[in-house]
Each structure stands twice: as C-alpha cells, then as structure tokens.
PDB file of N, CA and C in Angstrom:
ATOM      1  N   UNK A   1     -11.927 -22.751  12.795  1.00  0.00           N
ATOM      2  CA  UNK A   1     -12.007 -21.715  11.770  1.00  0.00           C
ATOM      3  C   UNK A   1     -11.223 -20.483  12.245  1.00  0.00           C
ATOM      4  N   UNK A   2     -10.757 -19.998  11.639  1.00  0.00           N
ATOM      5  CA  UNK A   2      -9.858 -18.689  11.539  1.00  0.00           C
ATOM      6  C   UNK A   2     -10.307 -17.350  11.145  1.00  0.00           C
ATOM      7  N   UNK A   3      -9.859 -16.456  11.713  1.00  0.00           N
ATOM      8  CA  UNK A   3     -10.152 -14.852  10.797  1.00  0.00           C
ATOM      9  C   UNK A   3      -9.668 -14.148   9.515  1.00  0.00           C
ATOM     10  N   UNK A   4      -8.663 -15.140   9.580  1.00  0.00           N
ATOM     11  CA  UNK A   4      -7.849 -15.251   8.461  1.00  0.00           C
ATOM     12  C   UNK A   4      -8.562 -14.739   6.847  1.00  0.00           C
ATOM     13  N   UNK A   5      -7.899 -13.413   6.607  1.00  0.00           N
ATOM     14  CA  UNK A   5      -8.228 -12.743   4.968  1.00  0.00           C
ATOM     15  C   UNK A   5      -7.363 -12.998   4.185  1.00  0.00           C
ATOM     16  N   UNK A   6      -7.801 -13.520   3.445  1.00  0.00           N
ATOM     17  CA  UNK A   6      -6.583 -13.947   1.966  1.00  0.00           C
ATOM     18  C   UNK A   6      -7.391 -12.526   1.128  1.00  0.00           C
ATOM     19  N   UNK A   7      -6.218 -12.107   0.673  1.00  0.00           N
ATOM     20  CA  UNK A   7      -6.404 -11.165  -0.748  1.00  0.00           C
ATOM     21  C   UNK A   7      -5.712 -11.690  -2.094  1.00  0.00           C
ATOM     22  N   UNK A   8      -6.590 -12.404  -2.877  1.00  0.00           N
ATOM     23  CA  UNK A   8      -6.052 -13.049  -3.895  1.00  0.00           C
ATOM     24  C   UNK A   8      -6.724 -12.045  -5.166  1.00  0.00           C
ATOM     25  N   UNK A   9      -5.996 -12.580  -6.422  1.00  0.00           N
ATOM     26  CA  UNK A   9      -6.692 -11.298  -7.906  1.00  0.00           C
ATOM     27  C   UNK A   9      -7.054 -12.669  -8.861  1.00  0.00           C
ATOM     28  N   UNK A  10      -8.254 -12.234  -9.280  1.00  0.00           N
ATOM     29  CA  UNK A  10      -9.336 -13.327  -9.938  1.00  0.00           C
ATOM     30  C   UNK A  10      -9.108 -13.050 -11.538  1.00  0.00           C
ATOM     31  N   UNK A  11      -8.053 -13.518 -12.353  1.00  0.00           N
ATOM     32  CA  UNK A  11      -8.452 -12.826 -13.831  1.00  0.00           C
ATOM     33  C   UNK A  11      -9.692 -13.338 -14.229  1.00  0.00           C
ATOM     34  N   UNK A  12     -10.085 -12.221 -15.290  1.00  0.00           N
ATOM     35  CA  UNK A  12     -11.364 -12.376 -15.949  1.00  0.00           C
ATOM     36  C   UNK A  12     -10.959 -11.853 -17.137  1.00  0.00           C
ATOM     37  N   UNK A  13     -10.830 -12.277 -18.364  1.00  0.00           N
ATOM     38  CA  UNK A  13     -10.554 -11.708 -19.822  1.00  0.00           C
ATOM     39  C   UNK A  13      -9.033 -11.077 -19.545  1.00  0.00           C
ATOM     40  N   UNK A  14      -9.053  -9.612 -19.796  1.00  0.00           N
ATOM     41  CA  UNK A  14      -7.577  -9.314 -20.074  1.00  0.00           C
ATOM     42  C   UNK A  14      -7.683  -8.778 -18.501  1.00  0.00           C
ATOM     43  N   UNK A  15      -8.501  -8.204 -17.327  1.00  0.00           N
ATOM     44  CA  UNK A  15      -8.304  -7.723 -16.669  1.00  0.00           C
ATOM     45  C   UNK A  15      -8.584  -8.173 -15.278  1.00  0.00           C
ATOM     46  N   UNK A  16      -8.342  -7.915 -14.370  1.00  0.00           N
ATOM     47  CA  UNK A  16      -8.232  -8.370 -13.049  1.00  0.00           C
ATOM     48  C   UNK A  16      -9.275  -8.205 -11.583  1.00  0.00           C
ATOM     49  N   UNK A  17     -10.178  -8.765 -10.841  1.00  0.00           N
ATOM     50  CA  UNK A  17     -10.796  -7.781  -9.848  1.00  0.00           C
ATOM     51  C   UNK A  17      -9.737  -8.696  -8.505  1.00  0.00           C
ATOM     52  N   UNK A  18      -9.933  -7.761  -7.458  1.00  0.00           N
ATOM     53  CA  UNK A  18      -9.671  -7.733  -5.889  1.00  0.00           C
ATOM     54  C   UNK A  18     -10.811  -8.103  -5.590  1.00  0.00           C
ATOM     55  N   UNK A  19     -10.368  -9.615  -4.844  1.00  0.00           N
ATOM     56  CA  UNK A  19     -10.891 -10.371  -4.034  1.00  0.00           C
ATOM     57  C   UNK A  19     -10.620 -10.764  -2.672  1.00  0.00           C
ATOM     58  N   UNK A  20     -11.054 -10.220  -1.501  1.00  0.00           N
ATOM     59  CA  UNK A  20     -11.187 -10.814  -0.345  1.00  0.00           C
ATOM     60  C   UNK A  20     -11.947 -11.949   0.018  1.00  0.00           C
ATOM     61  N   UNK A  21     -11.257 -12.991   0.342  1.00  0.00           N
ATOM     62  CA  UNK A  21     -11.316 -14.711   1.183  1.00  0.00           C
ATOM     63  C   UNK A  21     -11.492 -14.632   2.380  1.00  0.00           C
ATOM     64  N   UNK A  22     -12.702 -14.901   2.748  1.00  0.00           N
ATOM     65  CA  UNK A  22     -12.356 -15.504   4.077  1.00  0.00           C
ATOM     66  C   UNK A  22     -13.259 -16.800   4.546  1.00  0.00           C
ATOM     67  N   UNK A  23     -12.544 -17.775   5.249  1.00  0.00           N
ATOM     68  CA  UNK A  23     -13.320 -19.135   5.184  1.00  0.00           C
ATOM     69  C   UNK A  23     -14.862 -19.325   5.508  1.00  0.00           C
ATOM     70  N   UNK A  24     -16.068 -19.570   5.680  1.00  0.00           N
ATOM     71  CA  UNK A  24     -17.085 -19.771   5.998  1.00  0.00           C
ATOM     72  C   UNK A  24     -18.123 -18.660   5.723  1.00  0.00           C
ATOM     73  N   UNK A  25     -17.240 -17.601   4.803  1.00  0.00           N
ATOM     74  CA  UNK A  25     -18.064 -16.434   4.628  1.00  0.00           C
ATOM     75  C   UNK A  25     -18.007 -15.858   2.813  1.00  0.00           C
ATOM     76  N   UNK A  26     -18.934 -15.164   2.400  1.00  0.00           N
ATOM     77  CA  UNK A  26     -18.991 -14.922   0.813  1.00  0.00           C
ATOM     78  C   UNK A  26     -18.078 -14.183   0.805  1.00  0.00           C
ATOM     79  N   UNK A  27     -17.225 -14.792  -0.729  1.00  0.00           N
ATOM     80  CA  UNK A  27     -16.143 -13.717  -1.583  1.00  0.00           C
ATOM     81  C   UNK A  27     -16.640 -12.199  -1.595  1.00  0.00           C
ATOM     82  N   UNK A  28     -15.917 -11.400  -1.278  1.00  0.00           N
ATOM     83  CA  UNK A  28     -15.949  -9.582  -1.325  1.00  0.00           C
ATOM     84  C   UNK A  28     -14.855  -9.393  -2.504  1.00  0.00           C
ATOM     85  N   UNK A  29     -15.402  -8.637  -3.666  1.00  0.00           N
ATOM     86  CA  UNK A  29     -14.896  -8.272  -4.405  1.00  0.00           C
ATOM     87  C   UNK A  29     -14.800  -7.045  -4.455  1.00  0.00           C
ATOM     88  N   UNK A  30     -13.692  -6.129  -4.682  1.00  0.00           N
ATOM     89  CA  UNK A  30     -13.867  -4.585  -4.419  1.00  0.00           C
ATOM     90  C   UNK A  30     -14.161  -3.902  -5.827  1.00  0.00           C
ATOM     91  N   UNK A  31     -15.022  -3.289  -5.035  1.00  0.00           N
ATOM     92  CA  UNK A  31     -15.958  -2.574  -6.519  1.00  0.00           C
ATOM     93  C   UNK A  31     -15.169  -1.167  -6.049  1.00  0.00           C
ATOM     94  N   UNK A  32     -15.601  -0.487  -7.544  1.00  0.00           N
ATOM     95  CA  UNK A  32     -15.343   0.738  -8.034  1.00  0.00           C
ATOM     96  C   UNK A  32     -15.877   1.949  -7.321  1.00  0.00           C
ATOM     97  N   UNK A  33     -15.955   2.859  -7.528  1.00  0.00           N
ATOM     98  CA  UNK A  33     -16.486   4.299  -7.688  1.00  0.00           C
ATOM     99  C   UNK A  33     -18.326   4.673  -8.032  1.00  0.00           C
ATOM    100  N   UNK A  34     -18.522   3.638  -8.897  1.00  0.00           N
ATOM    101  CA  UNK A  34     -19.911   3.000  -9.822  1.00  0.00           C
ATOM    102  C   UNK A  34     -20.304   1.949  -9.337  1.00  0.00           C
ATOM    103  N   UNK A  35     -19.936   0.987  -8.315  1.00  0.00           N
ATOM    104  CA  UNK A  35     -20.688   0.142  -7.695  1.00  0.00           C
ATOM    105  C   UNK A  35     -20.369  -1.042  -8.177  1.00  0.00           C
ATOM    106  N   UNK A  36     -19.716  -1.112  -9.445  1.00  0.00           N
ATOM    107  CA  UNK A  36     -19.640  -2.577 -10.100  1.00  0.00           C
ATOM    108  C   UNK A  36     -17.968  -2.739  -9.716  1.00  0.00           C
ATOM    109  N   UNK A  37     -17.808  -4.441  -9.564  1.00  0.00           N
ATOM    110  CA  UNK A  37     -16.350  -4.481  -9.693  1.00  0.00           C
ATOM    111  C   UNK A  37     -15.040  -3.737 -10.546  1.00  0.00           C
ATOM    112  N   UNK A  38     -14.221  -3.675  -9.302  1.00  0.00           N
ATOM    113  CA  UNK A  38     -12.970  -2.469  -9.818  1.00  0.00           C
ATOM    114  C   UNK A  38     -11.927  -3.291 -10.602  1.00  0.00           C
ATOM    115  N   UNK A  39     -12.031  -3.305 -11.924  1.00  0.00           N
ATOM    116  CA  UNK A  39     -11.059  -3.616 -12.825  1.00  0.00           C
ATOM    117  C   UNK A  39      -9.411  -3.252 -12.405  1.00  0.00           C
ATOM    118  N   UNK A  40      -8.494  -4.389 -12.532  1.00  0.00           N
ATOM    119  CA  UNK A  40      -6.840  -4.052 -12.389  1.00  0.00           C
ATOM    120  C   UNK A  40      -6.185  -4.325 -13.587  1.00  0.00           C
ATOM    121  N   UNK A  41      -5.490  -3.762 -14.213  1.00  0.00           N
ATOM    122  CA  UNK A  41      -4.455  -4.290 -15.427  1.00  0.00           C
ATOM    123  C   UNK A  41      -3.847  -5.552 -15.239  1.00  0.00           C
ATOM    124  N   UNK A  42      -3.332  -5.190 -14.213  1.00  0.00           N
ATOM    125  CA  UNK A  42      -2.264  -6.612 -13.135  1.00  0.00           C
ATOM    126  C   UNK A  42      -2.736  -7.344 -11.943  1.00  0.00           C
ATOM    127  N   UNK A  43      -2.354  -7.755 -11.547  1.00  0.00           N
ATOM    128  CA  UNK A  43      -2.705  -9.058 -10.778  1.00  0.00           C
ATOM    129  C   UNK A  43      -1.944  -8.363  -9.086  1.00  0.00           C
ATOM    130  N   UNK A  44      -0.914  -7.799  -9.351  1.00  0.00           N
ATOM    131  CA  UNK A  44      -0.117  -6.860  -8.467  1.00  0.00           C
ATOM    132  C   UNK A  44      -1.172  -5.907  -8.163  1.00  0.00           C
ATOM    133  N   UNK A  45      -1.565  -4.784  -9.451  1.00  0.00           N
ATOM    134  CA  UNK A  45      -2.682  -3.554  -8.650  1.00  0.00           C
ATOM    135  C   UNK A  45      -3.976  -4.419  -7.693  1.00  0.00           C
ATOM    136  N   UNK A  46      -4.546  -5.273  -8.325  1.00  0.00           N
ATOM    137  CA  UNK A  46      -5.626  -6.062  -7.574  1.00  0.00           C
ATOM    138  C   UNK A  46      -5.270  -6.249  -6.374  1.00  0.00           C
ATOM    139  N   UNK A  47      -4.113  -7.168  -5.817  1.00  0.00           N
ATOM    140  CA  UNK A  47      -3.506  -7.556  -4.559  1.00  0.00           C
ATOM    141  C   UNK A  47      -3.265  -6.465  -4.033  1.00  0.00           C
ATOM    142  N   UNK A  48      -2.329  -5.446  -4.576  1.00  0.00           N
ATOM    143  CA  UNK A  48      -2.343  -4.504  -3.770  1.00  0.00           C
ATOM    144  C   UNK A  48      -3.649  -3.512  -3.164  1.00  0.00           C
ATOM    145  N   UNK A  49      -4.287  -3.183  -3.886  1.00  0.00           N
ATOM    146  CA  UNK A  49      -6.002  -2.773  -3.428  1.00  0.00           C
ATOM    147  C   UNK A  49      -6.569  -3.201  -2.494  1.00  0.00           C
ATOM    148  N   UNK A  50      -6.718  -4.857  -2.813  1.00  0.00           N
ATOM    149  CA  UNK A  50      -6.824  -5.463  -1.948  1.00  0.00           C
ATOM    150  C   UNK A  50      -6.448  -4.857  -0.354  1.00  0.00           C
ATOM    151  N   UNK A  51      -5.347  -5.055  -0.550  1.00  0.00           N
ATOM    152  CA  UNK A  51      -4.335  -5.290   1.033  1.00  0.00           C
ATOM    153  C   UNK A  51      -4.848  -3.714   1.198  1.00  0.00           C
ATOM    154  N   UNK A  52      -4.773  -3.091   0.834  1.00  0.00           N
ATOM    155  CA  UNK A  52      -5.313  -1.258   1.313  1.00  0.00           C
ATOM    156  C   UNK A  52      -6.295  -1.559   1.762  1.00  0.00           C
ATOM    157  N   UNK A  53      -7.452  -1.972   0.805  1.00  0.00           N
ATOM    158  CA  UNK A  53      -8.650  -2.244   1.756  1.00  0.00           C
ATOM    159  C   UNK A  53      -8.708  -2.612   2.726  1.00  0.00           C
ATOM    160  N   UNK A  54      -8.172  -3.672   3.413  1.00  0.00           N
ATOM    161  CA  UNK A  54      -7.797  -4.422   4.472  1.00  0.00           C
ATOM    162  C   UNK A  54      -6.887  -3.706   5.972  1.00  0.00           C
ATOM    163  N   UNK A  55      -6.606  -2.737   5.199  1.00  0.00           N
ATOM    164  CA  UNK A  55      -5.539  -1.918   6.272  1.00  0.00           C
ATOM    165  C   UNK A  55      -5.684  -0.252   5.615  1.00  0.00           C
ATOM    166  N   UNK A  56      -6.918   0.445   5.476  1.00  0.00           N
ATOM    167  CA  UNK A  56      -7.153   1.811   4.895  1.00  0.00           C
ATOM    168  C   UNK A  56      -5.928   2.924   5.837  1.00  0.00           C
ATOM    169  N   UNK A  57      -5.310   2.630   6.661  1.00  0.00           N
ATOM    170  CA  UNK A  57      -4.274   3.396   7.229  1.00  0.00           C
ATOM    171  C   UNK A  57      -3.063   3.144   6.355  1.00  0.00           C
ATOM    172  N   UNK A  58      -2.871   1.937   6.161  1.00  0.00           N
ATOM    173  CA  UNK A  58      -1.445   1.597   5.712  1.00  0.00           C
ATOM    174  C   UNK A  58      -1.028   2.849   4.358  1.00  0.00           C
ATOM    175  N   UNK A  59      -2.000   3.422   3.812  1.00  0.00           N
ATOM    176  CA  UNK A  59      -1.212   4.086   2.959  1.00  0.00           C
ATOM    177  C   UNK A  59      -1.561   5.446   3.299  1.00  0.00           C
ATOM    178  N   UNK A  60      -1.855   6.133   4.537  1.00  0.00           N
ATOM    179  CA  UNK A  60      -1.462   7.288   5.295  1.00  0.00           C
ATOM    180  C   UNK A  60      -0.036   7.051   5.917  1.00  0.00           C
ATOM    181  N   UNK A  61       0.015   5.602   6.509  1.00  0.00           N
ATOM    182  CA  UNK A  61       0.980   5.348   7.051  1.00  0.00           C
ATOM    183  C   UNK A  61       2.218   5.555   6.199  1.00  0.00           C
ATOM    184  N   UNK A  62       2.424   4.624   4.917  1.00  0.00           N
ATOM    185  CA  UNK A  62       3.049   4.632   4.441  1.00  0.00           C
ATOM    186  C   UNK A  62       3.817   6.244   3.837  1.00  0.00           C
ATOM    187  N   UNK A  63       3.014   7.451   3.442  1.00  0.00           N
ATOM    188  CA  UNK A  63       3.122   8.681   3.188  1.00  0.00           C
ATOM    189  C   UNK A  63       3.922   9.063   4.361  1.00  0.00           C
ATOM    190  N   UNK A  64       3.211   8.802   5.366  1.00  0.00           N
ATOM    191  CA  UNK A  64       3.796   9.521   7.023  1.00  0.00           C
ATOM    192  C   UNK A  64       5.362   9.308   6.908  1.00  0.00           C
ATOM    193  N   UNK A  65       5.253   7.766   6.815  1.00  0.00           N
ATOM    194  CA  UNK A  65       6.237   7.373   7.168  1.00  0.00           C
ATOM    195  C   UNK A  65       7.994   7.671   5.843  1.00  0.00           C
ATOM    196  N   UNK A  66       8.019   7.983   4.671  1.00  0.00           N
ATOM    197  CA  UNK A  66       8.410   9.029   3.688  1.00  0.00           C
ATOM    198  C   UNK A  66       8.798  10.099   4.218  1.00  0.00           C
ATOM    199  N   UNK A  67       7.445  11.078   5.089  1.00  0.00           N
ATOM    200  CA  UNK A  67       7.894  12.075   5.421  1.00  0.00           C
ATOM    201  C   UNK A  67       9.409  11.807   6.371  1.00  0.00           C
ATOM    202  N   UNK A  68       8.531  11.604   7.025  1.00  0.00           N
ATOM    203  CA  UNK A  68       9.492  11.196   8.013  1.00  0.00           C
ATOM    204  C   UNK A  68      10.615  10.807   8.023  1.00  0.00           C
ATOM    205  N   UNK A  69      11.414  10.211   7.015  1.00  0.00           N
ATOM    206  CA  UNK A  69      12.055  10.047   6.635  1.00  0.00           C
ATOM    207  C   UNK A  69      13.079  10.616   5.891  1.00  0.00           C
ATOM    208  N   UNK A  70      12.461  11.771   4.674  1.00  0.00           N
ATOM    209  CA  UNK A  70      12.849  12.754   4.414  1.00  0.00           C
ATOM    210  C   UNK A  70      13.365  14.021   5.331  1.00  0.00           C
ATOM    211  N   UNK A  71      12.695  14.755   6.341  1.00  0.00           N
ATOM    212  CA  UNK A  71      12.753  14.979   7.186  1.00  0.00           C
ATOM    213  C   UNK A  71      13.698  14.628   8.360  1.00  0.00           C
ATOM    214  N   UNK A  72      13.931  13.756   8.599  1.00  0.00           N
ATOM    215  CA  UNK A  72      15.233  12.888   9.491  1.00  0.00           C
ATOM    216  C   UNK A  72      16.244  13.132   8.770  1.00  0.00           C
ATOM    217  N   UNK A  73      16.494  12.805   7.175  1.00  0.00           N
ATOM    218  CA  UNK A  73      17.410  13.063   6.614  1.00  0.00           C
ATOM    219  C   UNK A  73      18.357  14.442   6.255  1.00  0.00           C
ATOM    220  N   UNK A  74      17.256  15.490   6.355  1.00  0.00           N
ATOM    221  CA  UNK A  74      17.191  16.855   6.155  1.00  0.00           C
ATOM    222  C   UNK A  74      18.267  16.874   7.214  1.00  0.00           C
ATOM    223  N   UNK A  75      17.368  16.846   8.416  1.00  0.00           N
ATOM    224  CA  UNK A  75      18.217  17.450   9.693  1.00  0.00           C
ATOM    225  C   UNK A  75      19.449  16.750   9.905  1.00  0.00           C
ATOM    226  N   UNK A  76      19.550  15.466   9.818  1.00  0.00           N
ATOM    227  CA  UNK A  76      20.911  14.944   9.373  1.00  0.00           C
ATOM    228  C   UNK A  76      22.135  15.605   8.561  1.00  0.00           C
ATOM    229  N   UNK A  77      21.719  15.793   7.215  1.00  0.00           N
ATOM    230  CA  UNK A  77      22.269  16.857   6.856  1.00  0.00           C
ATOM    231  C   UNK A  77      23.018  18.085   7.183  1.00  0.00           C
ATOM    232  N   UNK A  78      21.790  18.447   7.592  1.00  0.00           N
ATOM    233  CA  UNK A  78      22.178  19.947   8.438  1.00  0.00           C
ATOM    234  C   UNK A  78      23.169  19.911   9.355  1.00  0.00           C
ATOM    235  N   UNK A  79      22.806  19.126  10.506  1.00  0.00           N
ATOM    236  CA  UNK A  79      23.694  18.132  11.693  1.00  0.00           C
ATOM    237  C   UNK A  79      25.259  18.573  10.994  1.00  0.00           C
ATOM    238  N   UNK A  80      24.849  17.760  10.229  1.00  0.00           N
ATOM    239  CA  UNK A  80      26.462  17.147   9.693  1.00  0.00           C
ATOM    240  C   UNK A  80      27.168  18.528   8.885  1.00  0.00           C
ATOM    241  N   UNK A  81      26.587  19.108   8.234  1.00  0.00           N
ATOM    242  CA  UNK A  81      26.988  20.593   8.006  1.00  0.00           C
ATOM    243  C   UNK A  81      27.458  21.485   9.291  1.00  0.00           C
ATOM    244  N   UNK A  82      26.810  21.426   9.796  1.00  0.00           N
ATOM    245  CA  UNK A  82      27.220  22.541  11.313  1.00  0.00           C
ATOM    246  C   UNK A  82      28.116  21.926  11.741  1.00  0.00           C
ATOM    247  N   UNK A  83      28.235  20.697  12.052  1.00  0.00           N
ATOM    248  CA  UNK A  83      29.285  19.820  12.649  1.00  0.00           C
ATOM    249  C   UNK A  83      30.859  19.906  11.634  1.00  0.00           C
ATOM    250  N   UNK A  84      30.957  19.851  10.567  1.00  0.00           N
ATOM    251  CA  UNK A  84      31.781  19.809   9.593  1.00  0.00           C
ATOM    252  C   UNK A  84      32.012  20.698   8.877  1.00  0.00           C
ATOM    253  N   UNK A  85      30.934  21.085   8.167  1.00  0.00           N
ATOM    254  CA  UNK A  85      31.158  22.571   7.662  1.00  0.00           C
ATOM    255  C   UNK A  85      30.678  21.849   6.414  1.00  0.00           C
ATOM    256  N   UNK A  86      30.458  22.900   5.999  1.00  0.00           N
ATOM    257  CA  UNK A  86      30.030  22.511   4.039  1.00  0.00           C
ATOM    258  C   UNK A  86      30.840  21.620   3.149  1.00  0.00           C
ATOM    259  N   UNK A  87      31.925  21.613   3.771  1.00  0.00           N
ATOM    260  CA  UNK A  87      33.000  21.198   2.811  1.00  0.00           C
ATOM    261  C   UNK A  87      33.473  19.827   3.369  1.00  0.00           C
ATOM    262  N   UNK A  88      33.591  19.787   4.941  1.00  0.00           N
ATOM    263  CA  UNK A  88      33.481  18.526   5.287  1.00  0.00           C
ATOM    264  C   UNK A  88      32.540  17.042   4.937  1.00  0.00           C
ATOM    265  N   UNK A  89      32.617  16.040   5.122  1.00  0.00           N
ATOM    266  CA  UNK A  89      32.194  15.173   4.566  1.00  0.00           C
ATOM    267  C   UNK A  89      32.597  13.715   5.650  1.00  0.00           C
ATOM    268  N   UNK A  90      31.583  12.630   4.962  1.00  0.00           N
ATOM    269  CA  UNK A  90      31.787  11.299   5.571  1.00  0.00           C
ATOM    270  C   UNK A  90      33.132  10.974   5.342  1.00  0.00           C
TER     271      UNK A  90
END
C-alpha cells in the first residue's frame, strides 16, 4: 500500500465537489465555509482545490514566486538602462 493522494472531481448534477483518494482509507471531500461539501462549476476548480488542499503553501508559493519574478525583471530593466541608456536596447 502506498501514501499515494489522488485528487479527482466527482460530478453531481450540474456541479462538482473535491475529492481526496487515498487507498485503504475514507474518501475526504472538501467542504465549504458551512461545513457541507464545496460546490465547483468545473471539474478544473475542484482538482485544483483539491491540489491546494494538499499543498496549503503552494499558493503562497506560487504569489512569492510572481513577485519575484516581477521584481528580477524590474532590476533587469534598470540594469539594462544604466548599462545602455534609455535609448539603448537588446
């Protein structure tokens, strides 16, 4: 047996819940705000929820990592301005 989490999306009528799998143990469905299962439009928002749940950093991370990015680019910029001048270019 494995530790292994599947995050699969269960339709039900028009809308979707997030479901965590894992072998030898009961389905976790992620509930809401209100305690009852959290409705998705798509099958994508569900999975994705999912996978957040599963990794509650990944979307600090993901923000961080934006910044950061933005930021790198900035000074790049700049870099390349001081280095070239305003008017210079790639």
């Amino acid at each position: 047996m494995t530790d292994e989490i599947r995050v699969e999306a269960l339709p039900f009528g028009d809308h979707y819940f997030a479901v965590l799998r894992q072998a030898g143990k009961p389905d976790d469905i992620i509930d809401g705000p209100d305690g009852k299962p959290q409705r998705f439009a798509t099958a994508y928002a569900a999975i994705r929820a999912g996978k957040a749940k599963l990794v509650p950093e990944a979307t600090a991370l993901e923000a961080a990592s934006r910044t950061f990015r933005r930021d790198r680019n900035r000074e790049l910029d700049e870099e390349r301005r001081r280095v070239f001048g305003d008017g210079g270019g790639r």
